[in-house]
N, C-alpha and C. Protein backbone atom coordinates (compact mmCIF):
# COMPACT_ATOMS: atom_id res chain seq x y z
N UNK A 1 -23.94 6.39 12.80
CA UNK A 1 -22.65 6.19 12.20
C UNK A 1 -21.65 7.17 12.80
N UNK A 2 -22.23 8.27 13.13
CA UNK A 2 -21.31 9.44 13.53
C UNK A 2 -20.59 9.51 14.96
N UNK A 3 -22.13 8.30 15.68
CA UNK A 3 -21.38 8.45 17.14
C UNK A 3 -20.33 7.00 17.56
N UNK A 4 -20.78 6.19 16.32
CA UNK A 4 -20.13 5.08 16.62
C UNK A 4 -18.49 4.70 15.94
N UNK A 5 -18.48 6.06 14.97
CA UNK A 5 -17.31 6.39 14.79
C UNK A 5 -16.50 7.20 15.49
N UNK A 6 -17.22 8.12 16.29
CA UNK A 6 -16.24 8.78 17.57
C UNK A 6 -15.93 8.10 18.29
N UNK A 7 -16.62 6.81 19.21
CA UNK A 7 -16.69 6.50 19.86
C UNK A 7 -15.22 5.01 19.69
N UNK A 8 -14.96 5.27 18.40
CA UNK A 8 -14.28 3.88 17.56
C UNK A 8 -12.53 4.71 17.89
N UNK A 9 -13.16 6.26 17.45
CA UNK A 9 -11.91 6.76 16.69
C UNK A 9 -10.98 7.12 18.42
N UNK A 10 -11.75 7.89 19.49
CA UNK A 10 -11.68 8.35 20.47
C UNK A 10 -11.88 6.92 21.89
N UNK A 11 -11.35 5.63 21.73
CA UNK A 11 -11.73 4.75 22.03
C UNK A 11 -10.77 5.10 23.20
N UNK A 12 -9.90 5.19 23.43
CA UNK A 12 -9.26 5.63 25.17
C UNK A 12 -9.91 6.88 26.16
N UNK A 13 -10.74 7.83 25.06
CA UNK A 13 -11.16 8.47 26.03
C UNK A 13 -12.82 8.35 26.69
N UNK A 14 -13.27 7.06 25.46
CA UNK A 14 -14.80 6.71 25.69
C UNK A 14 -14.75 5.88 26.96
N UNK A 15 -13.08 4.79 26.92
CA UNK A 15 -13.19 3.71 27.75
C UNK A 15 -13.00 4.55 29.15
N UNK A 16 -12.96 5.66 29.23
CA UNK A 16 -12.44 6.21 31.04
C UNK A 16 -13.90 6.25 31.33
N UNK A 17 -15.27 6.50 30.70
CA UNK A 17 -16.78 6.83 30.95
C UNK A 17 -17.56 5.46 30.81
N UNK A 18 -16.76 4.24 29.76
CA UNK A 18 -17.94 3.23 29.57
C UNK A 18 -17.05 1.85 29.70
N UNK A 19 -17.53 1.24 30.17
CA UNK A 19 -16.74 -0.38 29.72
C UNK A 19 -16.83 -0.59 28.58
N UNK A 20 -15.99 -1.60 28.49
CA UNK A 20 -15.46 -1.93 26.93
C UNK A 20 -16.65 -2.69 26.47
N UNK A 21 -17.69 -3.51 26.91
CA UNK A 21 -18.65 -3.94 26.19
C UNK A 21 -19.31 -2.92 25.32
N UNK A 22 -19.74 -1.41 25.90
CA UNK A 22 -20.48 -0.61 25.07
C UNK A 22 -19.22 -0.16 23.78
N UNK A 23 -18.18 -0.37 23.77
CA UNK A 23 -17.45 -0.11 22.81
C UNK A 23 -17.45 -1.39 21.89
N UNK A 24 -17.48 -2.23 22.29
CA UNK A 24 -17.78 -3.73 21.22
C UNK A 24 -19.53 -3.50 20.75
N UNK A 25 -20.42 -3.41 21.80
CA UNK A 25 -21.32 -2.73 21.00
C UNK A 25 -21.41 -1.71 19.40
N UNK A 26 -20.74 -0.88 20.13
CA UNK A 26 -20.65 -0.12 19.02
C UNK A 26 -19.80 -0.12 17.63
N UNK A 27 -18.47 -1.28 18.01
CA UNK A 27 -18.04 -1.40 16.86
C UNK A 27 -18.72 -2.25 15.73
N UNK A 28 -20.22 -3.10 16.32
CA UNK A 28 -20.44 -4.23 15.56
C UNK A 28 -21.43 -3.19 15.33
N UNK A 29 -22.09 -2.48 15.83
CA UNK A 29 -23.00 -1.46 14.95
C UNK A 29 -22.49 -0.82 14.35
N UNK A 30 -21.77 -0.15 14.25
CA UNK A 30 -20.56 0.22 13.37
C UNK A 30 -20.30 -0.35 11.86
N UNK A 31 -20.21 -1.74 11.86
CA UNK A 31 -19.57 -2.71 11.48
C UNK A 31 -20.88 -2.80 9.86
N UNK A 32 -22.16 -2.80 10.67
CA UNK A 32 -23.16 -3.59 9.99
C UNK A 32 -24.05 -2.32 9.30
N UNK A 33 -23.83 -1.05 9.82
CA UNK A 33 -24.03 0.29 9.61
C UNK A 33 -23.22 0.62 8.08
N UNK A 34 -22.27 -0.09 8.41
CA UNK A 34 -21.36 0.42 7.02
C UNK A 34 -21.61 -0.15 5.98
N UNK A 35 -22.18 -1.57 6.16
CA UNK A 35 -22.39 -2.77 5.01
C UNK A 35 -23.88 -2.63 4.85
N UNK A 36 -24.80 -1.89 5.68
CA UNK A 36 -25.97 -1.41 4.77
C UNK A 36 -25.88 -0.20 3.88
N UNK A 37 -24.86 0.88 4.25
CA UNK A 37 -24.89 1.57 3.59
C UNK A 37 -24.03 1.17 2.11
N UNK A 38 -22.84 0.36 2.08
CA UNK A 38 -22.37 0.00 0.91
C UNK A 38 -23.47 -0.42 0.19
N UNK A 39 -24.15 -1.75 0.27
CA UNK A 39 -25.40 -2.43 0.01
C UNK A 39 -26.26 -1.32 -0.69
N UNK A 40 -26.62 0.15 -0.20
CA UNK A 40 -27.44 0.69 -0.35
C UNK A 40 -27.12 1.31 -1.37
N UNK A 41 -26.00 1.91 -1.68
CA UNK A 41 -25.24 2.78 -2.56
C UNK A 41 -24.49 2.16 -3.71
N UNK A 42 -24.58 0.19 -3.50
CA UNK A 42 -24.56 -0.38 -4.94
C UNK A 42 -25.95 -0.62 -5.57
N UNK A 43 -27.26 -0.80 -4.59
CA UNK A 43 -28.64 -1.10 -5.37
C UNK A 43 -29.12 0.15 -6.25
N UNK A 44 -28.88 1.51 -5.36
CA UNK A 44 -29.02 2.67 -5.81
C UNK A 44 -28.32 2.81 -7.44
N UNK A 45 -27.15 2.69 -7.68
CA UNK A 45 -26.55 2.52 -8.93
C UNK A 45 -26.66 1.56 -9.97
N UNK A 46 -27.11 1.06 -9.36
CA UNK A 46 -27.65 -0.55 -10.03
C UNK A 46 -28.68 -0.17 -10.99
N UNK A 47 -29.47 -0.12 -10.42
CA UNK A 47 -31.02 0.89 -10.87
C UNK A 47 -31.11 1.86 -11.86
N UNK A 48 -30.28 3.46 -11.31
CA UNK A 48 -30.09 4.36 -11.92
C UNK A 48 -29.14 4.23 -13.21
N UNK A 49 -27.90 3.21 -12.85
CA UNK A 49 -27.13 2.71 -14.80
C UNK A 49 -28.03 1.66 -15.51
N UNK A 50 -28.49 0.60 -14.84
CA UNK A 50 -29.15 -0.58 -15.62
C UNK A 50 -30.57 -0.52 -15.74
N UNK A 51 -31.22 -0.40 -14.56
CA UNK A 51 -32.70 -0.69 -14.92
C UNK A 51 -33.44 0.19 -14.63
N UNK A 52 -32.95 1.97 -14.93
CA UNK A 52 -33.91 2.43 -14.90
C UNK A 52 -34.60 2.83 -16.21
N UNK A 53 -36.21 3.15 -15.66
CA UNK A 53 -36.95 3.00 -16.86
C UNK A 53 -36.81 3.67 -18.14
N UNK A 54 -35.80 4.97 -18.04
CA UNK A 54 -35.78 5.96 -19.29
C UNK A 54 -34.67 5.17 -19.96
N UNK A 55 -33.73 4.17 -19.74
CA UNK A 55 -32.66 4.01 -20.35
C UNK A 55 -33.01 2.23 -20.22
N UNK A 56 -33.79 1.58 -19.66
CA UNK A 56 -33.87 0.04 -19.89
C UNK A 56 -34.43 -0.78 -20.92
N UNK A 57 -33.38 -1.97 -21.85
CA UNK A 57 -32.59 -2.12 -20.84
C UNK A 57 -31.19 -2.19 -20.38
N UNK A 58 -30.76 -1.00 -21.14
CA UNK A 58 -29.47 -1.00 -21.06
C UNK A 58 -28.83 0.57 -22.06
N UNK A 59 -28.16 1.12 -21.38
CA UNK A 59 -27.87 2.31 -22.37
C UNK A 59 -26.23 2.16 -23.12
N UNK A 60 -26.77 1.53 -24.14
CA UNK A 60 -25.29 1.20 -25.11
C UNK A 60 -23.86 2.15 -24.49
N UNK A 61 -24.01 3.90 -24.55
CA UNK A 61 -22.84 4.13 -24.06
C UNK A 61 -21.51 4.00 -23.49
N UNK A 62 -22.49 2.85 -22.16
CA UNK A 62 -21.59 2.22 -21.45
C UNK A 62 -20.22 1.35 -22.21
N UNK A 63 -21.01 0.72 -22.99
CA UNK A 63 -20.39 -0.04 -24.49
C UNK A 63 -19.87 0.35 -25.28
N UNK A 64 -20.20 1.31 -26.36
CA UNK A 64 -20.35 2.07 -27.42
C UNK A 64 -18.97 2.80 -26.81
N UNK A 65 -19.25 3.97 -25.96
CA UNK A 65 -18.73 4.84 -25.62
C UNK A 65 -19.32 6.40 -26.15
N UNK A 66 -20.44 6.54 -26.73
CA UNK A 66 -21.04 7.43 -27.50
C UNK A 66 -22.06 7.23 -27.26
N UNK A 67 -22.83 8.63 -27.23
CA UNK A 67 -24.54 8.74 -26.69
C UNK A 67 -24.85 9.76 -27.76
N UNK A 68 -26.12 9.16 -28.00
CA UNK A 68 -27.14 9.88 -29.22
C UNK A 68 -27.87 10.90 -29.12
N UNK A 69 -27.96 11.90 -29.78
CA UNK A 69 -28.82 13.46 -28.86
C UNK A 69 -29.91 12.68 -28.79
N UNK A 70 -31.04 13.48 -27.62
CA UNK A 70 -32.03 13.04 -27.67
C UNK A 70 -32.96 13.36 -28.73
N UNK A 71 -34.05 12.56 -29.10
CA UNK A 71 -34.92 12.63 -30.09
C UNK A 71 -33.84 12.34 -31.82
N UNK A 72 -32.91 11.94 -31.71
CA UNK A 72 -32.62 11.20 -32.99
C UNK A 72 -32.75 9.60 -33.09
């Protein structure tokens, strides 16, 4: 992600060293790099608010707006 964003951001000084194909390369890795990580960082939350096991299946709060000490 890091080099394909230099390589995105710094794109006049990559193109004097590479043809523009390795820069279309890299923007579509780029591209698909970003949408696994979105992907990854909504399943991750997904999990940890809805279905994880200490709170499933569902922790009223969200609703409510109020959470119960534990052990009452």
């Amino acid at each position: 992600m890091l080099v394909t964003g230099l390589m995105l951001t710094f794109e006049n000084f990559f193109l004097q060293y590479f043809p523009k194909w390795i820069l279309d390369v890299a923007r579509a890795a780029h591209y698909y790099e970003a949408v696994l990580a979105v992907l990854a960082v909504l399943v991750w939350h997904i999990y940890f608010a809805i279905f994880d096991p200490d709170h499933y299946p569902l922790n009223f709060s969200i609703i409510t707006g109020k959470a119960r000490k534990k052990g009452a």
